[in-house]
Structures are given as structure tokens and as C-alpha cells.
N, C-alpha and C. Protein backbone atom coordinates (compact mmCIF):
# COMPACT_ATOMS: atom_id res chain seq x y z
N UNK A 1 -55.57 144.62 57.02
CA UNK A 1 -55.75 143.86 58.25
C UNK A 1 -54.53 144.09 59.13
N UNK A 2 -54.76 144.40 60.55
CA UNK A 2 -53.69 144.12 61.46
C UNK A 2 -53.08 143.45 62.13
N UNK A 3 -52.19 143.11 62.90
CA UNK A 3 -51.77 141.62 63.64
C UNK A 3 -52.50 141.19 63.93
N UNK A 4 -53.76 141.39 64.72
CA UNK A 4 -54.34 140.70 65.24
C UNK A 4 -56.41 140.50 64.78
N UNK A 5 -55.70 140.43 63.03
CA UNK A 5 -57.30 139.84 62.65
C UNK A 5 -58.23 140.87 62.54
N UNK A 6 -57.84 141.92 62.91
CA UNK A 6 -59.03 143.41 62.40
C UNK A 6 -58.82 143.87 61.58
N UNK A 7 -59.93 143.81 60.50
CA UNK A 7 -59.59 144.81 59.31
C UNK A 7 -60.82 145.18 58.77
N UNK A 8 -60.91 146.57 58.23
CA UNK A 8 -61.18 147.85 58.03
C UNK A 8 -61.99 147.79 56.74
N UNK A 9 -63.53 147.83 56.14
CA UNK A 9 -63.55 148.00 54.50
C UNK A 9 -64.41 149.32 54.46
N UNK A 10 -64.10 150.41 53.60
CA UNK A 10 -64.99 151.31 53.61
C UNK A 10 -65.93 151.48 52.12
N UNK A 11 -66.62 152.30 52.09
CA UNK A 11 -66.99 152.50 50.49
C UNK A 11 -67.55 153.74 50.76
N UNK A 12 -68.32 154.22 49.17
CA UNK A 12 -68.89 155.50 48.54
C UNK A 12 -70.66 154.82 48.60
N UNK A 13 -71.31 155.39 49.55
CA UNK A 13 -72.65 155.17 48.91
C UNK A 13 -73.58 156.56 48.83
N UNK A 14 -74.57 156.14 47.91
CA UNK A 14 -75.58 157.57 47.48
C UNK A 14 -75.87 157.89 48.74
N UNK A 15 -75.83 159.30 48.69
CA UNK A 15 -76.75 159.91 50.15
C UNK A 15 -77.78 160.15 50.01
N UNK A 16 -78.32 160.89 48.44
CA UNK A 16 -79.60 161.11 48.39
C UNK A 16 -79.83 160.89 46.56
N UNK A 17 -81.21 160.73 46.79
CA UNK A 17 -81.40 160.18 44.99
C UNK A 17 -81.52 162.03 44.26
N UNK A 18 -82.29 162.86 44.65
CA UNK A 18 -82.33 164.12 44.14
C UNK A 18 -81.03 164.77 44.24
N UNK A 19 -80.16 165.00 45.38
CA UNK A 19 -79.00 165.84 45.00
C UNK A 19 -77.93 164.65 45.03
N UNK A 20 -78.00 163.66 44.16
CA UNK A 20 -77.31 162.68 44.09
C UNK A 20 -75.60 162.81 44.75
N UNK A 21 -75.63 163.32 45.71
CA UNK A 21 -74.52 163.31 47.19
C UNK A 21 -74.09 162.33 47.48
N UNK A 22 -72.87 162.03 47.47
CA UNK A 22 -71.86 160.69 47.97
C UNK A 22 -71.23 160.90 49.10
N UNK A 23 -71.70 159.59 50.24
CA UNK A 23 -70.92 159.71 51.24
C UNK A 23 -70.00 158.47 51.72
N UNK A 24 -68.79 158.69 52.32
CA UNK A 24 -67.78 157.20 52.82
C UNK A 24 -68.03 157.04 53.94
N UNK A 25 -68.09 155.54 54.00
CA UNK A 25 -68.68 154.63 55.02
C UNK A 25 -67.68 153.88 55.27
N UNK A 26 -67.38 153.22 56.73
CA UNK A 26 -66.05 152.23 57.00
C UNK A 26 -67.18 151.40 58.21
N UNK A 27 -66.59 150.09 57.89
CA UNK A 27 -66.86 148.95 59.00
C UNK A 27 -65.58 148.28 59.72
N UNK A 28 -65.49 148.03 60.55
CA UNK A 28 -64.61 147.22 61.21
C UNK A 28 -65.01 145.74 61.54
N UNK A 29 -64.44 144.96 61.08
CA UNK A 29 -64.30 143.34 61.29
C UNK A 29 -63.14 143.00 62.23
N UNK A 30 -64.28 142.43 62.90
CA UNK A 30 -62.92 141.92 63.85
C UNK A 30 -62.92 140.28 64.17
N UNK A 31 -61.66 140.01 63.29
CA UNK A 31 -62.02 138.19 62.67
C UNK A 31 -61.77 137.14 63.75
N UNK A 32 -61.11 137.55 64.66
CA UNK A 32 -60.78 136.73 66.16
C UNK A 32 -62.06 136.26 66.65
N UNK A 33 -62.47 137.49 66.93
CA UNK A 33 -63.74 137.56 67.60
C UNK A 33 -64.96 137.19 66.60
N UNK A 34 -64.75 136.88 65.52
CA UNK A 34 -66.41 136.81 64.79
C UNK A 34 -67.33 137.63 65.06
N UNK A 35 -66.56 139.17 64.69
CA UNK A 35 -67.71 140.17 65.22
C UNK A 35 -67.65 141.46 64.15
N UNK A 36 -68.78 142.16 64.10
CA UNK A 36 -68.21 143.35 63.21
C UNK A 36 -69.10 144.73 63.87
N UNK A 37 -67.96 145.47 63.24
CA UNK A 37 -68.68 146.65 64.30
C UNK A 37 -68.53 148.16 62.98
N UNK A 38 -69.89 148.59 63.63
CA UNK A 38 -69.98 149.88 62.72
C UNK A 38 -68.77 150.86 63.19
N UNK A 39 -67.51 151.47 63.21
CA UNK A 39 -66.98 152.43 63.96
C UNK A 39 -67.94 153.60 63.51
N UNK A 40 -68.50 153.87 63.05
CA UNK A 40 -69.14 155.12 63.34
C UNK A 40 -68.42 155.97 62.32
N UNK A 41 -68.02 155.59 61.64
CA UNK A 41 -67.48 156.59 60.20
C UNK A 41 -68.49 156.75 59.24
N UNK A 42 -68.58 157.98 59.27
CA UNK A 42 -69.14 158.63 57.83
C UNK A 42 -69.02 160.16 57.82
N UNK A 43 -68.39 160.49 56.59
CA UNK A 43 -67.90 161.59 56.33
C UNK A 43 -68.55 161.84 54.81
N UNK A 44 -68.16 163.32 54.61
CA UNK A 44 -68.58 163.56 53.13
C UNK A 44 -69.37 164.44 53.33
N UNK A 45 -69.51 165.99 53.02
CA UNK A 45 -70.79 166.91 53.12
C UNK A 45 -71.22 167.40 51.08
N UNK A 46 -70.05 167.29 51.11
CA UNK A 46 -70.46 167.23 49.70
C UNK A 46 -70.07 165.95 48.70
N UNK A 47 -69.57 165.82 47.51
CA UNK A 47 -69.60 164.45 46.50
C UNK A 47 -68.03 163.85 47.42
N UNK A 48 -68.38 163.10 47.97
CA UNK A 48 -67.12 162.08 48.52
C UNK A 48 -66.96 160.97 47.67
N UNK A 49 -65.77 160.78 47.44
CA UNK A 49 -65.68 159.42 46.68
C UNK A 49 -63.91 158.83 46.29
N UNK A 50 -63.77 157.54 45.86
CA UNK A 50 -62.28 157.20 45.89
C UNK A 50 -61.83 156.96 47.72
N UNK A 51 -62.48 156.24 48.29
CA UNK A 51 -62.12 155.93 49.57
C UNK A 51 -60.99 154.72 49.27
N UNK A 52 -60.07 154.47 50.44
CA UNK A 52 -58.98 153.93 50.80
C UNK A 52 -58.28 153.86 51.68
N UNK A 53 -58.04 152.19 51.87
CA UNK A 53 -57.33 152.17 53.65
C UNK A 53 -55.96 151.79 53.26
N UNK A 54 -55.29 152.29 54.49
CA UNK A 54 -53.83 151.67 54.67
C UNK A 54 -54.25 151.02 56.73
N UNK A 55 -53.69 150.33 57.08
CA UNK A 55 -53.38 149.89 58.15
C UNK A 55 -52.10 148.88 58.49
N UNK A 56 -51.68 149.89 59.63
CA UNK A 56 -50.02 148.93 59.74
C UNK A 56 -50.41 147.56 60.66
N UNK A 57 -49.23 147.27 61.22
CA UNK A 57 -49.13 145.41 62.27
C UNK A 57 -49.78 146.20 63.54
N UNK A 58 -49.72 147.33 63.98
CA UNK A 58 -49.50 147.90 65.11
C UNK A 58 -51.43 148.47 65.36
N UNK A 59 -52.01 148.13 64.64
CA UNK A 59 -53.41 148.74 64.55
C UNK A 59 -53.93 150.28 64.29
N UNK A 60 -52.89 151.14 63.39
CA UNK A 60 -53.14 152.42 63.37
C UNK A 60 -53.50 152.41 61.79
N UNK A 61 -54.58 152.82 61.45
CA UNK A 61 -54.88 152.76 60.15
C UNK A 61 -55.83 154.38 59.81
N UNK A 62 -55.53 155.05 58.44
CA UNK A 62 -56.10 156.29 57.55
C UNK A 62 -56.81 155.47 56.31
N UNK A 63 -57.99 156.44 56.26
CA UNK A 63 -58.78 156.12 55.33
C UNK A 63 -58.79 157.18 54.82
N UNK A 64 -58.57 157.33 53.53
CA UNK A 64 -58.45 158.47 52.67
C UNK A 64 -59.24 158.77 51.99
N UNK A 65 -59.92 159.98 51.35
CA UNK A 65 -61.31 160.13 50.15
C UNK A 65 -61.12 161.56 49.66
N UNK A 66 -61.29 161.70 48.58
CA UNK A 66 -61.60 163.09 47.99
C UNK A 66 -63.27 163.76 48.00
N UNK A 67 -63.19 164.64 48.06
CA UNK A 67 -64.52 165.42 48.04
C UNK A 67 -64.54 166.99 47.34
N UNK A 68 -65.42 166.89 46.41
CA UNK A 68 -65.98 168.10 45.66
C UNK A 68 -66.87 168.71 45.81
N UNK A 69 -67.08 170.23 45.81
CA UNK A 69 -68.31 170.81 45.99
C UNK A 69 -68.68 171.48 44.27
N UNK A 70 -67.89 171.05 43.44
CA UNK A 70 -68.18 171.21 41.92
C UNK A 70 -67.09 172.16 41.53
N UNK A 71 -66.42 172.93 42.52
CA UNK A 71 -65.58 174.43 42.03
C UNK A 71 -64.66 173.81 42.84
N UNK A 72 -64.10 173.24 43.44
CA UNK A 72 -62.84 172.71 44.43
C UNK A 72 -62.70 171.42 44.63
N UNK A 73 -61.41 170.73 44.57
CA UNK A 73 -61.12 169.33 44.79
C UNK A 73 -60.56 168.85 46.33
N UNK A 74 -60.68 168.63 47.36
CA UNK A 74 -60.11 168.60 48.17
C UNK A 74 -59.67 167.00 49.06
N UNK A 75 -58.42 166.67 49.38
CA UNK A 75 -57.97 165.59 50.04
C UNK A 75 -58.76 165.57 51.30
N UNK A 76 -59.16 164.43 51.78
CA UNK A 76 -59.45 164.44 53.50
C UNK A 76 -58.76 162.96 53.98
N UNK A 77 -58.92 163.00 55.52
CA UNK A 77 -58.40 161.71 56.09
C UNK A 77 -58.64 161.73 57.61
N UNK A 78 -59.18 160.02 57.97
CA UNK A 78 -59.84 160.39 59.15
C UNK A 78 -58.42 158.74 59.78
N UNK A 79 -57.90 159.41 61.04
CA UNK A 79 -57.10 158.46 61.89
C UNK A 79 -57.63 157.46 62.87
N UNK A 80 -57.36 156.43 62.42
CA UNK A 80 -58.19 155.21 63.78
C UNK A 80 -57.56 154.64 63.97
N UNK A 81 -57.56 154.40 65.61
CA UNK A 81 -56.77 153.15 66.43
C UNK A 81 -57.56 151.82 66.38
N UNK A 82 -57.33 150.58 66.03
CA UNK A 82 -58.01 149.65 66.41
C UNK A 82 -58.02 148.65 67.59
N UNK A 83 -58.96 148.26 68.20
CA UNK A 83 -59.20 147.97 69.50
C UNK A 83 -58.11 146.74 69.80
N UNK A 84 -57.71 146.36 70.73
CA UNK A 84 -56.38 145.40 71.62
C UNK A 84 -57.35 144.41 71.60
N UNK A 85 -57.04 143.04 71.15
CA UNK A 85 -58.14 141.94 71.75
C UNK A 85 -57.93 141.48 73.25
């Protein structure tokens, strides 16, 4: 959460039941306001999973996740500003 009452939860959900594919999802809450908002995150083309936020006082927050295509492990990370009330 940031100074001012916004904070961030993401997760791993199935993408599909046959090529059982994982993708990360993030919502934004914004607790001032009693409001929540999809930001529009979703990432993952192949098995995504192990998502995680950091966010500072200042509203700049990374969500972190790994993703496999079965032969490679790879780090990703997506940067968001959160909105000024």
C-alpha cells in the first residue's frame, strides 16, 4: 500500500484447462475512494507464476513473476505509477 490508501494484489490464474497455461493478474484498490480498478495487467504467454509486489510511500510499485516455456526460466517485471487522489 502507498501513502495514500492504494494498494496493489496480483495472482496466478489458469488460462486454459487443456494447455493448462498460467497467467498474472493485478487489481488496484483504491481505499480512500472505496473503489477498485482493473489496471489492465495481465501478462504471461507461457507458465507464469510466483507473482509479487513491492510499492514505495511515493506510489511507484513492480510486480514481479517468473515464466517458463519448459526449456528456459525467465525473470519479468512490469512498472506502475499509481494514480494522485
Amino acid at each position: 500500500m502507498d501513502g495514500n490508501g492504494h494498494a496493489i494484489i496480483t495472482w496466478a490464474q489458469l488460462k486454459g484447462i487443456f494447455w493448462k497455461k498460467w497467467k498474472i493478474q493485478a487489481n488496484l484498490y483504491m481505499l480512500k475512494e472505496k473503489g477498485k480498478s482493473n489496471i489492465g495487467f495481465e501478462a504471461g504467454t507461457q507458465n507464469a507464476s510466483h507473482p509479487a509486489i513491492a510499492v514505495n510511500d511515493h506510489g511507484k510499485a513492480v510486480i514481479l513473476w517468473d515464466e517458463t516455456d519448459e526449456a528456459t526460466y525467465k525473470m519479468w517485471a512490469m512498472f506502475i505509477t499509481l494514480p494522485k487522489p
